[in-house]
C-alpha atoms as a PDB file:
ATOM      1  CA  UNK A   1     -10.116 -16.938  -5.144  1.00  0.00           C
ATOM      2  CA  UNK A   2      -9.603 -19.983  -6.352  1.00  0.00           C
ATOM      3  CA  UNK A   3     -10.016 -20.738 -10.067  1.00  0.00           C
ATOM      4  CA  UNK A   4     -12.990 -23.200 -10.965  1.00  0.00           C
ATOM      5  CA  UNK A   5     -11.816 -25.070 -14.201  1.00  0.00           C
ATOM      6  CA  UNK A   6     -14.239 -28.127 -13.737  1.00  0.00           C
ATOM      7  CA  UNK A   7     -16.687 -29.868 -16.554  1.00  0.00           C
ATOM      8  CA  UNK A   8     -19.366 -27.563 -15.143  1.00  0.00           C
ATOM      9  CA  UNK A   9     -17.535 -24.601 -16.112  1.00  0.00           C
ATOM     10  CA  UNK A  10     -16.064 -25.356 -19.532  1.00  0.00           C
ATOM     11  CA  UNK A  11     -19.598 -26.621 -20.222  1.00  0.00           C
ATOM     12  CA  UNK A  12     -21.194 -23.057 -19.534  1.00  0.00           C
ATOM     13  CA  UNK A  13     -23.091 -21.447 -22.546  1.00  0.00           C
ATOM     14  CA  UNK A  14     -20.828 -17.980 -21.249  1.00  0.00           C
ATOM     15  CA  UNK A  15     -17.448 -18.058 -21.146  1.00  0.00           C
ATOM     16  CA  UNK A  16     -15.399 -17.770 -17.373  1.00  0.00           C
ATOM     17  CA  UNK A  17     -14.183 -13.729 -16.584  1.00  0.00           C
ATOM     18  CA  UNK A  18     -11.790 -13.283 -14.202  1.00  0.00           C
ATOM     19  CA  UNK A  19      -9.709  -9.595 -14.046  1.00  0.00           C
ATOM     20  CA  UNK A  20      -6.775  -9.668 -11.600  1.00  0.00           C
ATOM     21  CA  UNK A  21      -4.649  -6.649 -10.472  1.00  0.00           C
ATOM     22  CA  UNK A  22      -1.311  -7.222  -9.933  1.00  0.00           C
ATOM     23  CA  UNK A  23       1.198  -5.045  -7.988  1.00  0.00           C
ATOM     24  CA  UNK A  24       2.903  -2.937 -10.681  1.00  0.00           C
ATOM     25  CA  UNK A  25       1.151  -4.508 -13.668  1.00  0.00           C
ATOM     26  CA  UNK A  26      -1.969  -3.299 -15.531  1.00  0.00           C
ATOM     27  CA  UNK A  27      -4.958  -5.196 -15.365  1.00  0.00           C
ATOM     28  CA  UNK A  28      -5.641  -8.588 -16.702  1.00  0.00           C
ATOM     29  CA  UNK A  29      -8.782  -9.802 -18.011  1.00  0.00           C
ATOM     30  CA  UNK A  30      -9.022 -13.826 -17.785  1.00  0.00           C
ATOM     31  CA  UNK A  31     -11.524 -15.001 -20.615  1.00  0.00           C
ATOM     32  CA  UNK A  32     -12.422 -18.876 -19.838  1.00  0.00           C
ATOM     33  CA  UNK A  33     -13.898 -20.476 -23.036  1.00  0.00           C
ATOM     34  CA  UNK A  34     -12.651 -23.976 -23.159  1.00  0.00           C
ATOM     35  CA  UNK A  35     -11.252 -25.147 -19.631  1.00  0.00           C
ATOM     36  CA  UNK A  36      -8.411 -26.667 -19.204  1.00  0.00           C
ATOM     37  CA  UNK A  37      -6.621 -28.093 -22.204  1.00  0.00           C
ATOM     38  CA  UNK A  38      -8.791 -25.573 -24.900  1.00  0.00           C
ATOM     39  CA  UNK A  39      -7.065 -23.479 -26.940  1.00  0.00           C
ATOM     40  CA  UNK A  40      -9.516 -20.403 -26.906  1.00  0.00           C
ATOM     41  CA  UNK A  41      -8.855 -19.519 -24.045  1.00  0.00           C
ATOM     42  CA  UNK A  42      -7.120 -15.655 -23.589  1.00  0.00           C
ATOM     43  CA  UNK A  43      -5.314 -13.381 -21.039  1.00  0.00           C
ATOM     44  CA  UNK A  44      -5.600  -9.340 -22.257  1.00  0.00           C
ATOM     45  CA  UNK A  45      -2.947  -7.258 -20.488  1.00  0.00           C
ATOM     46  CA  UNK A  46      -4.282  -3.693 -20.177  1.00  0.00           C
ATOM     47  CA  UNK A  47      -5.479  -2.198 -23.796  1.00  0.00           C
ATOM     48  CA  UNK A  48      -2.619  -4.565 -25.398  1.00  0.00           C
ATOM     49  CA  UNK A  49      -4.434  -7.470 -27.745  1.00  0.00           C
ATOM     50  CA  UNK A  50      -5.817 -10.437 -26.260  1.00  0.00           C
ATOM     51  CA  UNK A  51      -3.263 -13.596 -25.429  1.00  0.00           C
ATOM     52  CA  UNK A  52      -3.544 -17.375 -26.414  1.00  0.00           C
ATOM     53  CA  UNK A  53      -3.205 -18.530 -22.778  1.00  0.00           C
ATOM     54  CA  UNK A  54      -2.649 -22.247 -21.936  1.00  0.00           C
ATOM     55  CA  UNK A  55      -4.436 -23.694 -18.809  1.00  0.00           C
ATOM     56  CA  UNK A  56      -3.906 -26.143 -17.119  1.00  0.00           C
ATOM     57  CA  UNK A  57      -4.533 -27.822 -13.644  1.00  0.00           C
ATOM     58  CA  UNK A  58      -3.378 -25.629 -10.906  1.00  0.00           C
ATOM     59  CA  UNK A  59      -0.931 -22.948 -13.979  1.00  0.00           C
ATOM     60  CA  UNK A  60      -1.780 -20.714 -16.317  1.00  0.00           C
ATOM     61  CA  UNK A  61       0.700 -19.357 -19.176  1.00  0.00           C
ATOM     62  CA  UNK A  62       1.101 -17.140 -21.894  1.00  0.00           C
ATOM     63  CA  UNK A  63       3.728 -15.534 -23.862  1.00  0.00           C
ATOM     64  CA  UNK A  64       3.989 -11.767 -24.610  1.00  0.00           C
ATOM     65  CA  UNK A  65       7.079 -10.727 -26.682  1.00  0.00           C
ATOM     66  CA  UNK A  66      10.274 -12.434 -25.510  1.00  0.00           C
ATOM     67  CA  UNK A  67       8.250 -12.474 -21.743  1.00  0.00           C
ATOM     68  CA  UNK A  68       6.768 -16.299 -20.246  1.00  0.00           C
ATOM     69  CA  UNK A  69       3.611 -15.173 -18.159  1.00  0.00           C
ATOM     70  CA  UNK A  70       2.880 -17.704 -15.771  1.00  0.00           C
ATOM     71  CA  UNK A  71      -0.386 -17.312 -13.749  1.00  0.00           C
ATOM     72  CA  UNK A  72      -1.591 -18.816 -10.460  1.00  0.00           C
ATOM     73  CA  UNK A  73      -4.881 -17.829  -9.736  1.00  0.00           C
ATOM     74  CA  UNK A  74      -4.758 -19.725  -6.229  1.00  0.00           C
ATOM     75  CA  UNK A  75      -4.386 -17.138  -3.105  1.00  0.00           C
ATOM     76  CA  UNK A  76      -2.492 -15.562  -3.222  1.00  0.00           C
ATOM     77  CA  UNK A  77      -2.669 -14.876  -6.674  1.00  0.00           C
ATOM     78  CA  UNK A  78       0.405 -14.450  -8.719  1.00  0.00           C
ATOM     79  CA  UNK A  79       2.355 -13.464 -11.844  1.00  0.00           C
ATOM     80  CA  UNK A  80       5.721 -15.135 -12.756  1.00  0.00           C
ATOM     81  CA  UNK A  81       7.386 -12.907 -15.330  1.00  0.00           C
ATOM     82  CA  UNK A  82      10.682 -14.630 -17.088  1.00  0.00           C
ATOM     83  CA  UNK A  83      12.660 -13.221 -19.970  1.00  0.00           C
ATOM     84  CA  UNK A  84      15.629 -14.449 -21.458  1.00  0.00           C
ATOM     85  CA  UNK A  85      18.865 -12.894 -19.320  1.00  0.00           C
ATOM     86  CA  UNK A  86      16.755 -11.853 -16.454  1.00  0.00           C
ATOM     87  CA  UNK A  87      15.950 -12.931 -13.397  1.00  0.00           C
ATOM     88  CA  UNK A  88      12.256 -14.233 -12.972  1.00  0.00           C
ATOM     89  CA  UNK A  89      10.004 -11.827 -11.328  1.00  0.00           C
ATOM     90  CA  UNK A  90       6.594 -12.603  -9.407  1.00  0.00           C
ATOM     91  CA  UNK A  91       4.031 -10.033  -8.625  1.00  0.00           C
ATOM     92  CA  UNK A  92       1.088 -10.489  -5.928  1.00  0.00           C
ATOM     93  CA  UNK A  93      -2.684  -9.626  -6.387  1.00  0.00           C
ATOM     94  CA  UNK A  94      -6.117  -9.974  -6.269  1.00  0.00           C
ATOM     95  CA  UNK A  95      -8.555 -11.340  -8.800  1.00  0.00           C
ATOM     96  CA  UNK A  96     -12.458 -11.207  -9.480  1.00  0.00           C
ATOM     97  CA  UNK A  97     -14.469 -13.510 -11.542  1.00  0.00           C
ATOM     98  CA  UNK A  98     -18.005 -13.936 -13.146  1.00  0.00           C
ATOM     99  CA  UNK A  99     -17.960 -17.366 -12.235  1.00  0.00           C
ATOM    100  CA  UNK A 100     -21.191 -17.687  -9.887  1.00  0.00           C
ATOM    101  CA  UNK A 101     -21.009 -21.586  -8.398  1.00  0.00           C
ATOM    102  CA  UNK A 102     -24.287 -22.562  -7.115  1.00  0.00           C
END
């Protein structure tokens, strides 16, 4: 899945879903508002409260706690996790979306 973040998309009356499970994370749910560059955009990690998340052309990021979240969306899709002291970690998945091109 590749994630659409063109003018047609950030123009759409409905924002963009897209939930991704990644290997030994809970599910994400993706909501699209803006496109690229908006900042109303979100990430919601299983029942925790909703994200700011920053997109931009091929990246997606967020912050949770002390934790960088950085997204790829691209197959395969991915998770970067980084914390301060720790090694970066990156988790594989898949993702769905509501975004229907014609």
């Amino acid at each position: 899945m590749v994630l659409a973040t063109s003018d047609r998309a950030s123009a759409a009356e409905e924002p963009t879903a897209v939930a991704c499970q990644f290997e030994h994370m809970p599910l994400m749910l993706f909501i699209l508002r803006g496109g690229m560059g908006a900042d109303d955009n979100t990430v919601q990690i299983g029942q925790s409260e909703p994200l700011k998340l920053s997109v931009g052309s091929s990246l997606m990021s967020a912050t949770q706690g002390n934790q960088d979240l950085t997204f790829s969306l691209r197959l395969p899709a991915n998770v970067s996790v980084s914390a301060p002291g720790n090694d970066t970690m990156s988790y594989f998945g898949e993702c769905i979306s509501s975004f229907q091109p014609d």
